[in-house]
C-alpha atoms as a PDB file:
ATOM      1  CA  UNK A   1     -18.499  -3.683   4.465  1.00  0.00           C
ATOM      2  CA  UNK A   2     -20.000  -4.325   7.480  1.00  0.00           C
ATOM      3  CA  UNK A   3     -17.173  -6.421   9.338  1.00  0.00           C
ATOM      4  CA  UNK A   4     -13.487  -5.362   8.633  1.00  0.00           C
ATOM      5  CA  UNK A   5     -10.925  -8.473   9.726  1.00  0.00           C
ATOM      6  CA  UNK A   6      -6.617  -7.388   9.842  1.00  0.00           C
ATOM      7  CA  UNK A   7      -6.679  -9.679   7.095  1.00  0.00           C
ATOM      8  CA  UNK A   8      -9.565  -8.425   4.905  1.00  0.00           C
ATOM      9  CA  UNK A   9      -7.500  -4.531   5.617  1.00  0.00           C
ATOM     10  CA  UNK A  10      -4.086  -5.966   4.343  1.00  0.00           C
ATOM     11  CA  UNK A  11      -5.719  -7.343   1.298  1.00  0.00           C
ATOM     12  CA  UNK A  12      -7.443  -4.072   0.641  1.00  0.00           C
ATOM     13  CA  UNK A  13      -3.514  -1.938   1.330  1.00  0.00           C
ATOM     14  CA  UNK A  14      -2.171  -4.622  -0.930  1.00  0.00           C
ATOM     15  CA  UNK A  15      -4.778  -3.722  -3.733  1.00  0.00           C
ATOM     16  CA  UNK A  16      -4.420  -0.124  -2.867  1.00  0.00           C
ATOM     17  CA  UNK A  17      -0.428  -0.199  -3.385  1.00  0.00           C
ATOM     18  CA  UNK A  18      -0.897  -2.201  -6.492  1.00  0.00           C
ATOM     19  CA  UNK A  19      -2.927   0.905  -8.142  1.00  0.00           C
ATOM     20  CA  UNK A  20      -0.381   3.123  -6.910  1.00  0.00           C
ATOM     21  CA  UNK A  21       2.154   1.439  -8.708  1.00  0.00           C
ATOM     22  CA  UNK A  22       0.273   1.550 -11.770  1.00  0.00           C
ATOM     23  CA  UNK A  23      -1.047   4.958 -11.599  1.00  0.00           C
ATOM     24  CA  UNK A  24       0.597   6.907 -14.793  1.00  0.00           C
ATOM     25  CA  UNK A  25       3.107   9.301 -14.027  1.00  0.00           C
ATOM     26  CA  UNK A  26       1.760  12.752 -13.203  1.00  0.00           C
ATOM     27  CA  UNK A  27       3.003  15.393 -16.303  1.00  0.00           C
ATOM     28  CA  UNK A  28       3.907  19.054 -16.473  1.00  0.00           C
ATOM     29  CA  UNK A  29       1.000  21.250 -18.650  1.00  0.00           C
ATOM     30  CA  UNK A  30       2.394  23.086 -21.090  1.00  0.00           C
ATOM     31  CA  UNK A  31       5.221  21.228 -21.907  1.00  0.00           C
ATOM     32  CA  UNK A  32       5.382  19.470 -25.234  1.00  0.00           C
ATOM     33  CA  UNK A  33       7.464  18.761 -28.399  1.00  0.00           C
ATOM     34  CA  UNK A  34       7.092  20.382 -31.817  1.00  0.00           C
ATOM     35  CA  UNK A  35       9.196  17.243 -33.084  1.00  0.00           C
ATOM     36  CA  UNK A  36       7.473  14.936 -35.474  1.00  0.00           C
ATOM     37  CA  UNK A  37       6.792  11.249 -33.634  1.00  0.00           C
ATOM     38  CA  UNK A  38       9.891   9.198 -35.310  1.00  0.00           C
ATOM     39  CA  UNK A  39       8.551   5.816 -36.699  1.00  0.00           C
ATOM     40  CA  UNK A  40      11.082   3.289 -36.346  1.00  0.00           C
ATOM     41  CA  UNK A  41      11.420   0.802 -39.284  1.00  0.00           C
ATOM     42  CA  UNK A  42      11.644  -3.034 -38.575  1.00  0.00           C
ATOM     43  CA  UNK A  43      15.507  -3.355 -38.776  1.00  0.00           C
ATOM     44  CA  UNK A  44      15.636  -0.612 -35.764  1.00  0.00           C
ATOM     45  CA  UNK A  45      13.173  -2.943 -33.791  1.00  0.00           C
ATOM     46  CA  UNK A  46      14.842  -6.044 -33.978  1.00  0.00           C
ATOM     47  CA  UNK A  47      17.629  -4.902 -31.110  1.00  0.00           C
ATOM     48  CA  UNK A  48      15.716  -2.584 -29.036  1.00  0.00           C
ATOM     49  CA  UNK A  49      13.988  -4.279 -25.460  1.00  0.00           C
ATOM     50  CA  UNK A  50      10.448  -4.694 -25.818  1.00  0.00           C
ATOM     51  CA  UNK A  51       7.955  -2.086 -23.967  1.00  0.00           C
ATOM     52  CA  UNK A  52       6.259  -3.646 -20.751  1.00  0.00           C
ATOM     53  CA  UNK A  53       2.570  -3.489 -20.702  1.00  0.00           C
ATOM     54  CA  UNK A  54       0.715  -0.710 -18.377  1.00  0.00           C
ATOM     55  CA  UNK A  55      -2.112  -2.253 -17.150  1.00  0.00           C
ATOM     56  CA  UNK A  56      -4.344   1.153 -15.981  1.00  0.00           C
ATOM     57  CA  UNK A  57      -6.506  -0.037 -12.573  1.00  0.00           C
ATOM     58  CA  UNK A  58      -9.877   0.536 -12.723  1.00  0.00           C
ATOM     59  CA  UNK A  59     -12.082   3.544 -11.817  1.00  0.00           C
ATOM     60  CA  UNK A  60     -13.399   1.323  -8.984  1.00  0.00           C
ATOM     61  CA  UNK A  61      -9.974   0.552  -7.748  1.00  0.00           C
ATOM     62  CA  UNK A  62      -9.042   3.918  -7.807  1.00  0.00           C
ATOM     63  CA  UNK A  63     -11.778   5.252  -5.920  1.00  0.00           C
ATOM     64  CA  UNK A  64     -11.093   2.207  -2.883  1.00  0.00           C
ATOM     65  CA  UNK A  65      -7.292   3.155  -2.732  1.00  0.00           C
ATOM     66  CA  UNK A  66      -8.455   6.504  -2.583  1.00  0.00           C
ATOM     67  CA  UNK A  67     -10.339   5.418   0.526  1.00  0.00           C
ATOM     68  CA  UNK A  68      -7.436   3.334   1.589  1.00  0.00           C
ATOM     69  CA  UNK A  69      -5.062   5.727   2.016  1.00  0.00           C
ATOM     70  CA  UNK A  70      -6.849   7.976   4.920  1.00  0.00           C
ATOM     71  CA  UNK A  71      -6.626   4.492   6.739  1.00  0.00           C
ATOM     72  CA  UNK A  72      -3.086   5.001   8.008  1.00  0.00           C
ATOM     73  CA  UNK A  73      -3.645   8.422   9.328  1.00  0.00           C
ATOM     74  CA  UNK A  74      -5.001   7.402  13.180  1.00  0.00           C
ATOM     75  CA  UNK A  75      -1.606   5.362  13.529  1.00  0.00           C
ATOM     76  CA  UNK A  76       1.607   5.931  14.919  1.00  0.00           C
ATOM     77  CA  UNK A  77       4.235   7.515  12.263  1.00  0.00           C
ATOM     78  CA  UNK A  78       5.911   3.592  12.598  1.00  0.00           C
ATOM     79  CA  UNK A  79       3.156   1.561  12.404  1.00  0.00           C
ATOM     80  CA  UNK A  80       2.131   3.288   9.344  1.00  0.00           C
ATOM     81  CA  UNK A  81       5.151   2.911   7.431  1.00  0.00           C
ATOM     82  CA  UNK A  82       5.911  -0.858   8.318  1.00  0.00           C
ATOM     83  CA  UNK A  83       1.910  -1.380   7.069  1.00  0.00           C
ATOM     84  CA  UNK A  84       2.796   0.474   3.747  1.00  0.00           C
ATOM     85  CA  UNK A  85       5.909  -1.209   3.791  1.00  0.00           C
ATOM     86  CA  UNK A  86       4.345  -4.407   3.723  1.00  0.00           C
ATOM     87  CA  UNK A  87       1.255  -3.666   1.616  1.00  0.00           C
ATOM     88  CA  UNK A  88       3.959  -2.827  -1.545  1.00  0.00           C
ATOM     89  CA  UNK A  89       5.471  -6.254  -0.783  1.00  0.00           C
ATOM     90  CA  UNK A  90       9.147  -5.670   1.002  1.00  0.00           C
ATOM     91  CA  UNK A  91      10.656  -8.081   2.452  1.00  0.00           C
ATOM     92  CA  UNK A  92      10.812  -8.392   6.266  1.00  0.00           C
ATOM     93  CA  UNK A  93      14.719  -8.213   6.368  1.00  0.00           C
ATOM     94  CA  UNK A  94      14.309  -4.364   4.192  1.00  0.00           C
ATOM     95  CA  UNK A  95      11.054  -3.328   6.284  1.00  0.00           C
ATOM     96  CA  UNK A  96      13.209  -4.463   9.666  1.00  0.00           C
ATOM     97  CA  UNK A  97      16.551  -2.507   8.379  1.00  0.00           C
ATOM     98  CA  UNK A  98      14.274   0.261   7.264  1.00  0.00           C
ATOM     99  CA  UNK A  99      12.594   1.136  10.458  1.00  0.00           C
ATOM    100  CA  UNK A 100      15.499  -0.833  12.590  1.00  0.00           C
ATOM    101  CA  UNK A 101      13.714  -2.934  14.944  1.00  0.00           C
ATOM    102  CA  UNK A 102      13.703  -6.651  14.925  1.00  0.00           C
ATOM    103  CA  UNK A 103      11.921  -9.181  13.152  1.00  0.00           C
ATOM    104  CA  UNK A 104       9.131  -9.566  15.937  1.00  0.00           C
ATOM    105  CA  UNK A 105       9.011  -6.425  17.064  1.00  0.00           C
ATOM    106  CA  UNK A 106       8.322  -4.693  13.427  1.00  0.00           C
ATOM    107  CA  UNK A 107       5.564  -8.003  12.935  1.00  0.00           C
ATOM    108  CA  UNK A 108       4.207  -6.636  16.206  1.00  0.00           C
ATOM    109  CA  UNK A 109       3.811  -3.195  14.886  1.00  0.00           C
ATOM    110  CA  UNK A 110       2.411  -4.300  11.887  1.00  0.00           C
ATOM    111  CA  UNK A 111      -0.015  -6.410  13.334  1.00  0.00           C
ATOM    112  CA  UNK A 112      -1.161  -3.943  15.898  1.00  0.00           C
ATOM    113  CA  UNK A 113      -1.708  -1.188  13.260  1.00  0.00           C
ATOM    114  CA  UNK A 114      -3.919  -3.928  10.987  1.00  0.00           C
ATOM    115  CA  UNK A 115      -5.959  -4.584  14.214  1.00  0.00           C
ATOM    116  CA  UNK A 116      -6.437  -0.533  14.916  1.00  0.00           C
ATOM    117  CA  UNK A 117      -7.282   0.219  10.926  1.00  0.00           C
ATOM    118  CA  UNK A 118     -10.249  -2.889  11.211  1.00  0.00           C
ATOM    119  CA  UNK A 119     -11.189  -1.999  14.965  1.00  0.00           C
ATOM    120  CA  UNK A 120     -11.471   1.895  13.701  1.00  0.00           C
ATOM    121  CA  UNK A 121     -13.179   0.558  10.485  1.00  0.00           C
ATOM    122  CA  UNK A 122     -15.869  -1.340  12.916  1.00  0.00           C
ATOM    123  CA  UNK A 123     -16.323   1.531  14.711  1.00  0.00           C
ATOM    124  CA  UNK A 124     -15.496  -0.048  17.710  1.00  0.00           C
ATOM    125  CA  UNK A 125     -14.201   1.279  20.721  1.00  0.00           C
ATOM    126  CA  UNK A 126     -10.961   0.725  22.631  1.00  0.00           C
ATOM    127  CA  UNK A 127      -8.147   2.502  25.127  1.00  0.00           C
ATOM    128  CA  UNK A 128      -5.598   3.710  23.444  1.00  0.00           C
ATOM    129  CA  UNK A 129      -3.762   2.650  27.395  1.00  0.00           C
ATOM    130  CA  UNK A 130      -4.464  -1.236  25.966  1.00  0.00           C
ATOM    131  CA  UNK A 131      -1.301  -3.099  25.332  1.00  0.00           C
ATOM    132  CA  UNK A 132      -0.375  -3.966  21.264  1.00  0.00           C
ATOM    133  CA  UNK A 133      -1.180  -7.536  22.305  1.00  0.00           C
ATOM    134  CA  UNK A 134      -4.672  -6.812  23.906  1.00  0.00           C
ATOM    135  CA  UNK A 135      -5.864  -5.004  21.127  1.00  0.00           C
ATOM    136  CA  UNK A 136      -4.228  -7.625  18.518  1.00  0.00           C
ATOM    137  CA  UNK A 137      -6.540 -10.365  20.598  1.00  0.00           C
ATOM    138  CA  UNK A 138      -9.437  -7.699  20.540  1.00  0.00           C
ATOM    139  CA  UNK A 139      -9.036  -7.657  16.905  1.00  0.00           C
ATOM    140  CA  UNK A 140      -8.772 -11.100  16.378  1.00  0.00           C
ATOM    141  CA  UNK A 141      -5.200 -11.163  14.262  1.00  0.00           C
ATOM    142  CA  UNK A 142      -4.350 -13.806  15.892  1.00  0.00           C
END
């Protein structure tokens, strides 16, 4: 992609934490059960809760969440987690008591790590001596 916006990087964080969610569970080798599957008859149905349906992402998705996740690695410790934070869909009042800073001041952060991911993505250029709201502007996130 040839021009990364904040908003085109939180869609593609929002995609990548919706594979991790439905990535299967990793398993042990060389664990398993001699026990016979048990087949349940329809009487033993009828009470028990119904199984939700695992959806399995794509290979495609995979491979972009793959690339999604070095994304995070040029920002501050912070920044990163309020942008994960956000990308699995917390709320603002958990992401704000889970990093304890304010409601601005965690949107700041989360903001000003978008706008670093796309500027870094664009390859372009910027001091690191620029305030959070020069390189939000620079970015265009606002």
């Amino acid at each position: 992609m040839a021009d990364w916006t904040p908003s085109i990087v939180e869609a593609r964080l929002a995609e990548a934490a919706w594979v991790l969610k439905r990535m299967p569970e990793p398993r042990l080798s060389g664990y398993f059960s001699t026990w016979p599957e048990f087949v349940y008859s329809f009487a033993d149905k009828v009470e028990q809760e119904p199984k939700p349906m695992r959806v399995l992402p794509s290979p495609q998705a995979i491979s972009r969440m793959e690339e999604t996740l070095t994304w995070t690695a040029c920002l501050e410790p912070i920044d990163g987690k309020i942008v994960w934070l956000r990308a699995y869909g917390t709320r603002w009042k958990e992401v704000c008591w889970t990093v304890g800073l304010q409601r601005s001041a965690a949107n700041q952060h989360w903001l000003y790590g978008l706008s670093v991911i796309s500027l870094r993505l664009n390859n372009r250029r910027f001091s690191r001596n620029l305030s959070k709201q020069a390189v939000i502007k620079l970015a265009g996130a606002v």
